[in-house]
N, C-alpha and C. Protein backbone atom coordinates (compact mmCIF):
# COMPACT_ATOMS: atom_id res chain seq x y z
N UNK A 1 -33.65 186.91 40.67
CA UNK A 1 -33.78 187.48 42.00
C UNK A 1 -34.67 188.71 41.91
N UNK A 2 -35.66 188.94 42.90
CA UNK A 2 -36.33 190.16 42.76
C UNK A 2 -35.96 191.18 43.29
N UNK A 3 -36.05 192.18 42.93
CA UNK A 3 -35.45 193.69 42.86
C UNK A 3 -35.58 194.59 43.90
N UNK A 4 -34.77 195.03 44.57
CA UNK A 4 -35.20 195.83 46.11
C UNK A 4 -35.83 197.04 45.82
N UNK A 5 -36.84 197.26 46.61
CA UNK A 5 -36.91 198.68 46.04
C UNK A 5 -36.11 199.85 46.88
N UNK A 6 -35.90 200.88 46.40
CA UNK A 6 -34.59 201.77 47.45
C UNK A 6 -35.15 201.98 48.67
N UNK A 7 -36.85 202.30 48.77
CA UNK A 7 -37.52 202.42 49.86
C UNK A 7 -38.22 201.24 50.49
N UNK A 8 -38.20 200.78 51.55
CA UNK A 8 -39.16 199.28 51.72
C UNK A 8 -39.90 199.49 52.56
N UNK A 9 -40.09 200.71 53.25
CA UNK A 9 -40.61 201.07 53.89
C UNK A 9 -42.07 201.78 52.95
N UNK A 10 -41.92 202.40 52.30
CA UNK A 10 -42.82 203.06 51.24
C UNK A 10 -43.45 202.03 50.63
N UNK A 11 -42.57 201.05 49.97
CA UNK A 11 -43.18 199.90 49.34
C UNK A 11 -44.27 199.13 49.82
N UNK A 12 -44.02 198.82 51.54
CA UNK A 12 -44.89 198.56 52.31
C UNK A 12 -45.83 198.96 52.81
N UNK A 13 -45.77 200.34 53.40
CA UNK A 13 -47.05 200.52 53.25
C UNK A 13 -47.95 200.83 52.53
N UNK A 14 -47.39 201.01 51.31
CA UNK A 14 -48.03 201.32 49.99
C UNK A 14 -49.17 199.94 49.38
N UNK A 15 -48.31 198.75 49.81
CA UNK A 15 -48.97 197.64 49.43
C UNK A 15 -49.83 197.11 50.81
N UNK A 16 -50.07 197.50 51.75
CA UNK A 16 -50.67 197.43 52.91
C UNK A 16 -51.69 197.98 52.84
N UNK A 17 -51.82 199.61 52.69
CA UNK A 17 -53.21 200.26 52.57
C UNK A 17 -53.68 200.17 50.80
N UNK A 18 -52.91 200.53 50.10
CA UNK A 18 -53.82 200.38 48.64
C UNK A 18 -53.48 198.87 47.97
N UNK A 19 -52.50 198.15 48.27
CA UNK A 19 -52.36 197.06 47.48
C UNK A 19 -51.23 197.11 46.18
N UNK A 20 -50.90 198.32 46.24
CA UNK A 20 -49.78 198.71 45.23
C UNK A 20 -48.66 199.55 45.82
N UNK A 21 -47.66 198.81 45.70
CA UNK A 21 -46.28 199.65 46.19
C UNK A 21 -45.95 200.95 45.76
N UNK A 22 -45.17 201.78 46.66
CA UNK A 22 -45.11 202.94 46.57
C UNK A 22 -45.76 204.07 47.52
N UNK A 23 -45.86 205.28 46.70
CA UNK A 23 -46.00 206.68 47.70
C UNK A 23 -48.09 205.96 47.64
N UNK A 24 -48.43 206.63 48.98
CA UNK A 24 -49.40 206.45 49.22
C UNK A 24 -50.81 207.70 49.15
N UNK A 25 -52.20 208.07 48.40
CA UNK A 25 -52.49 209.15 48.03
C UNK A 25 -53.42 208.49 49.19
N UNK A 26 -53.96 209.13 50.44
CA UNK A 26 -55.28 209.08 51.31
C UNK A 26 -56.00 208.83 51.05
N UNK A 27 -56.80 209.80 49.76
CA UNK A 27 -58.34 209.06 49.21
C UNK A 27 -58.28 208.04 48.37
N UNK A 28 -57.50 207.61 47.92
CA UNK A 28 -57.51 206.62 47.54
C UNK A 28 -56.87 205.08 48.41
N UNK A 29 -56.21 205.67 49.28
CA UNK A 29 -56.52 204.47 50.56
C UNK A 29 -57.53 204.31 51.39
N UNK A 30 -58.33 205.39 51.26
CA UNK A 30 -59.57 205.38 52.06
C UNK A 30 -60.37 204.70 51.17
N UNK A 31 -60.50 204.49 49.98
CA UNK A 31 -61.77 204.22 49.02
C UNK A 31 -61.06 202.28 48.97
N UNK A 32 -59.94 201.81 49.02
CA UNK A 32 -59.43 200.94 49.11
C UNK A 32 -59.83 200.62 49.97
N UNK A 33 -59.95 200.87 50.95
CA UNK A 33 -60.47 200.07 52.20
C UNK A 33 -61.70 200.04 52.50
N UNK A 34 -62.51 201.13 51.95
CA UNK A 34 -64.01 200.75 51.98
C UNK A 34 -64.18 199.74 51.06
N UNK A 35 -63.72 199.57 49.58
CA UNK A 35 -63.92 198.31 48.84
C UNK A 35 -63.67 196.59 49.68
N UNK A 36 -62.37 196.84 50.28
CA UNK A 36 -62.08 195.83 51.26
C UNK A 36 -62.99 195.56 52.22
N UNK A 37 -63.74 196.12 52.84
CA UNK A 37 -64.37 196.57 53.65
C UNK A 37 -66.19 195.78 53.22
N UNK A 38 -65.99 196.06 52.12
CA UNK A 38 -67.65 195.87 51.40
C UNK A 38 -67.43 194.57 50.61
N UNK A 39 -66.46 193.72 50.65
CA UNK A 39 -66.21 192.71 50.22
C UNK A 39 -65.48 191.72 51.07
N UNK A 40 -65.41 191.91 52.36
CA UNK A 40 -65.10 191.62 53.84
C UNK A 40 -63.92 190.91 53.27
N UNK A 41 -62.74 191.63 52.88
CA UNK A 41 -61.65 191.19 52.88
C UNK A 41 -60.50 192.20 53.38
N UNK A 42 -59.60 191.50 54.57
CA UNK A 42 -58.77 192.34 55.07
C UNK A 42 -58.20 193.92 55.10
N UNK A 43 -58.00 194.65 55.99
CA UNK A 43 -57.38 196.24 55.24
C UNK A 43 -56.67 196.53 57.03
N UNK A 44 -55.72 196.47 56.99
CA UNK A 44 -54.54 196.42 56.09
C UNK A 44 -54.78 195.30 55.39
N UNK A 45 -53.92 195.07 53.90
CA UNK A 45 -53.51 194.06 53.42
C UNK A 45 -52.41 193.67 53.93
N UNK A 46 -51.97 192.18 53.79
CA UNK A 46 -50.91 191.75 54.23
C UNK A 46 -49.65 192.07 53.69
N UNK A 47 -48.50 192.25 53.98
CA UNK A 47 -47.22 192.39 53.09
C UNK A 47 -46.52 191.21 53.19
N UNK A 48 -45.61 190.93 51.97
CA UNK A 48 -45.01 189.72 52.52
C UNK A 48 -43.60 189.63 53.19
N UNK A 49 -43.68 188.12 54.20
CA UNK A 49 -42.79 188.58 55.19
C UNK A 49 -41.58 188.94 54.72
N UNK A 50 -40.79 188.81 53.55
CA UNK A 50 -39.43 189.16 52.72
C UNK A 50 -39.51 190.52 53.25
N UNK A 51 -40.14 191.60 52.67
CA UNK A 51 -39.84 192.28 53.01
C UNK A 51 -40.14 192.97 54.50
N UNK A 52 -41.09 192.69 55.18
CA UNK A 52 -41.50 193.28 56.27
C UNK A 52 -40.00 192.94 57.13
N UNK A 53 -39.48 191.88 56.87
CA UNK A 53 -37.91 191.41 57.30
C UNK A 53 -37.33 192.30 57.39
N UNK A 54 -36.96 193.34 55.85
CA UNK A 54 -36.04 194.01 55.93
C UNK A 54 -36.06 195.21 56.51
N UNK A 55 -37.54 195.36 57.19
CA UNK A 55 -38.18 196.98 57.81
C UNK A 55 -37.78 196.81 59.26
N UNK A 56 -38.40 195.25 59.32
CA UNK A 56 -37.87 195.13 61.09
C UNK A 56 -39.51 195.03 61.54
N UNK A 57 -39.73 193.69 62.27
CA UNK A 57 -41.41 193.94 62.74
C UNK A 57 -41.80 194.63 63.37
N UNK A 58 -41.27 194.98 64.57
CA UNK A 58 -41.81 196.42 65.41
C UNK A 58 -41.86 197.59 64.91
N UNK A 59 -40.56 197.93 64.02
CA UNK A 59 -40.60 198.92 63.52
C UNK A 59 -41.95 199.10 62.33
N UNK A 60 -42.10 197.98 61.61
CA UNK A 60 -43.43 197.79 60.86
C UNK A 60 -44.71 197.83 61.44
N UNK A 61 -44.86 197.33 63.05
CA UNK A 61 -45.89 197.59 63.54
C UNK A 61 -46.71 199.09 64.10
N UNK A 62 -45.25 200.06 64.26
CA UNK A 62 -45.75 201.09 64.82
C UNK A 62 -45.31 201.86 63.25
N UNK A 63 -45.09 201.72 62.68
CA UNK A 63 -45.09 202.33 60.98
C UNK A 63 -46.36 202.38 60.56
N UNK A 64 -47.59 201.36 60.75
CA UNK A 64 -48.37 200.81 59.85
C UNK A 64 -49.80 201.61 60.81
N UNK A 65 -49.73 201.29 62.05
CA UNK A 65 -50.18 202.40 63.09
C UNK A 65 -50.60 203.34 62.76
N UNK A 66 -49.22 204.11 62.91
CA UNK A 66 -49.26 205.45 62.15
C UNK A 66 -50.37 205.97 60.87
N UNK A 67 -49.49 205.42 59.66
CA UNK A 67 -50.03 204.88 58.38
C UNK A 67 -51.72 204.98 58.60
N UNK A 68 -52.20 203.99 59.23
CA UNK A 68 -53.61 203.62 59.12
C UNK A 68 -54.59 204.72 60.04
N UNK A 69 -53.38 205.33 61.54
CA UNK A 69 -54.39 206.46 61.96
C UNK A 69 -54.22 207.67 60.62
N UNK A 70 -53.21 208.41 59.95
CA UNK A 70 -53.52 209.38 58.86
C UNK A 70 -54.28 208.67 57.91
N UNK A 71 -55.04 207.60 57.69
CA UNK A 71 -55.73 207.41 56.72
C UNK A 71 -57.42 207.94 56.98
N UNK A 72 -57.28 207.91 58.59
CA UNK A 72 -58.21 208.14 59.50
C UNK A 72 -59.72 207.06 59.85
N UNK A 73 -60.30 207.36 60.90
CA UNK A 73 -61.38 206.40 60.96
C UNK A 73 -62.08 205.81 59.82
N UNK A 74 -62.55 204.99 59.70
CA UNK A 74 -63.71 203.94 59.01
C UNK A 74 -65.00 204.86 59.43
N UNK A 75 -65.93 205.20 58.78
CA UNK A 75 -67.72 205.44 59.08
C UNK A 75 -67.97 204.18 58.96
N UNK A 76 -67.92 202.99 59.76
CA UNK A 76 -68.27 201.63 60.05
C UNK A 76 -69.22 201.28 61.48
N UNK A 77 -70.05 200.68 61.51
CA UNK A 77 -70.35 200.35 62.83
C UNK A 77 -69.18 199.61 63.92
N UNK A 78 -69.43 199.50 64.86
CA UNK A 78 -68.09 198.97 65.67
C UNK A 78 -68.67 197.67 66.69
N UNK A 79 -69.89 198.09 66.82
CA UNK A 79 -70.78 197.30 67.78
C UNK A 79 -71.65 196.44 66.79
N UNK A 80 -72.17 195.07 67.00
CA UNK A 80 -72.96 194.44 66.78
C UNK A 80 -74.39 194.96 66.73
N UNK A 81 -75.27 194.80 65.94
CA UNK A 81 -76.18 196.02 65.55
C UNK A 81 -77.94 194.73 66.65
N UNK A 82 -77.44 193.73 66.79
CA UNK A 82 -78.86 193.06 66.98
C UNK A 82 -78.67 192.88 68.84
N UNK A 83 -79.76 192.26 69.50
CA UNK A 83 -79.40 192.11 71.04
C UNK A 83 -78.33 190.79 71.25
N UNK A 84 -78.43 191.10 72.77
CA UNK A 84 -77.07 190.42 72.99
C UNK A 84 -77.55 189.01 73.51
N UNK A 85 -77.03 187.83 73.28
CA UNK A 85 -77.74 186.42 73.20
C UNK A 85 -77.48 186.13 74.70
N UNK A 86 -77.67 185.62 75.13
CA UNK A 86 -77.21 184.65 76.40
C UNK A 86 -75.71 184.54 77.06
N UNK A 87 -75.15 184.01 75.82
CA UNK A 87 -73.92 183.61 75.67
C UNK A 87 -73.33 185.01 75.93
N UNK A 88 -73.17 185.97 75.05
CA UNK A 88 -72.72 187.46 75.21
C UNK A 88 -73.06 188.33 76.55
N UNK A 89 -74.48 188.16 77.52
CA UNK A 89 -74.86 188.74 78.60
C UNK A 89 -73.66 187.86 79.92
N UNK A 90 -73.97 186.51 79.42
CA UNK A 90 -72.88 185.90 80.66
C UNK A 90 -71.47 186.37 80.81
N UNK A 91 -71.12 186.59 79.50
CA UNK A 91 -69.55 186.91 79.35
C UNK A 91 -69.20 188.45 80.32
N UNK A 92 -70.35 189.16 79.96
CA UNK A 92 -70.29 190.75 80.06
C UNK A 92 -70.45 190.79 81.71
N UNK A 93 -71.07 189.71 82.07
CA UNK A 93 -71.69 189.38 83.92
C UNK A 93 -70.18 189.21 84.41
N UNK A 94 -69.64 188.73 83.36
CA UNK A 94 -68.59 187.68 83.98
C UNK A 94 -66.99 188.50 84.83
N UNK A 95 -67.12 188.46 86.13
CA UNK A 95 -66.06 189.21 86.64
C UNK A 95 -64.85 188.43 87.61
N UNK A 96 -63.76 188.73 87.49
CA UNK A 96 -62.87 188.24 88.63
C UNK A 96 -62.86 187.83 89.79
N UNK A 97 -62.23 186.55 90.64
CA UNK A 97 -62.72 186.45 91.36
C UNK A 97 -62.62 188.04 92.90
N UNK A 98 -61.33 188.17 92.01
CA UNK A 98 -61.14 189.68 93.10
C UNK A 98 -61.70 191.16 92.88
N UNK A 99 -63.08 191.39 92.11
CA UNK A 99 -63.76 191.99 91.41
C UNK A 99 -64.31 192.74 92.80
């Protein structure tokens, strides 16, 4: 059987932003996620559901929130860097009929 840790809360987000359970150091969740980031693989990382169980999901959702605003913004673009196709101008046209 695998071993609880006393904190599962720590554990989690520990393995969420750096990938290793436990207390969490900033720059080094920040540099974790730029690696993630530059190798277009997820950040947060996922936790698994065993334990996110024992945190409670909501309570994990606004935990992780938290968590990821003190890690603070990404220097990432946010917007698509080329023009907008056809497809993207119609969408953006595109309004309700009670608009």
């Amino acid at each position: 059987m695998a071993k609880e840790s006393a904190d599962p809360v720590a554990e989690a987000i520990g393995l969420a932003l750096t990938g290793s359970p436990g207390p969490v150091d900033l720059e080094r969740a920040r540099e974790v996620r730029q690696r993630c980031r530059d190798a277009a693989r997820p950040w947060p990382m996922p936790v698994p559901p065993e334990l996110l169980a024992r945190i409670g999901y909501g309570r994990w959702a606004a935990l992780l929130a938290e968590a990821v605003a003190q890690v603070g913004p990404a220097n990432s673009p946010t917007r698509h860097p080329g023009a907008l196709g056809p497809d993207d101008r119609r969408l953006l046209q595109d309004r309700p009929p009670h608009w």
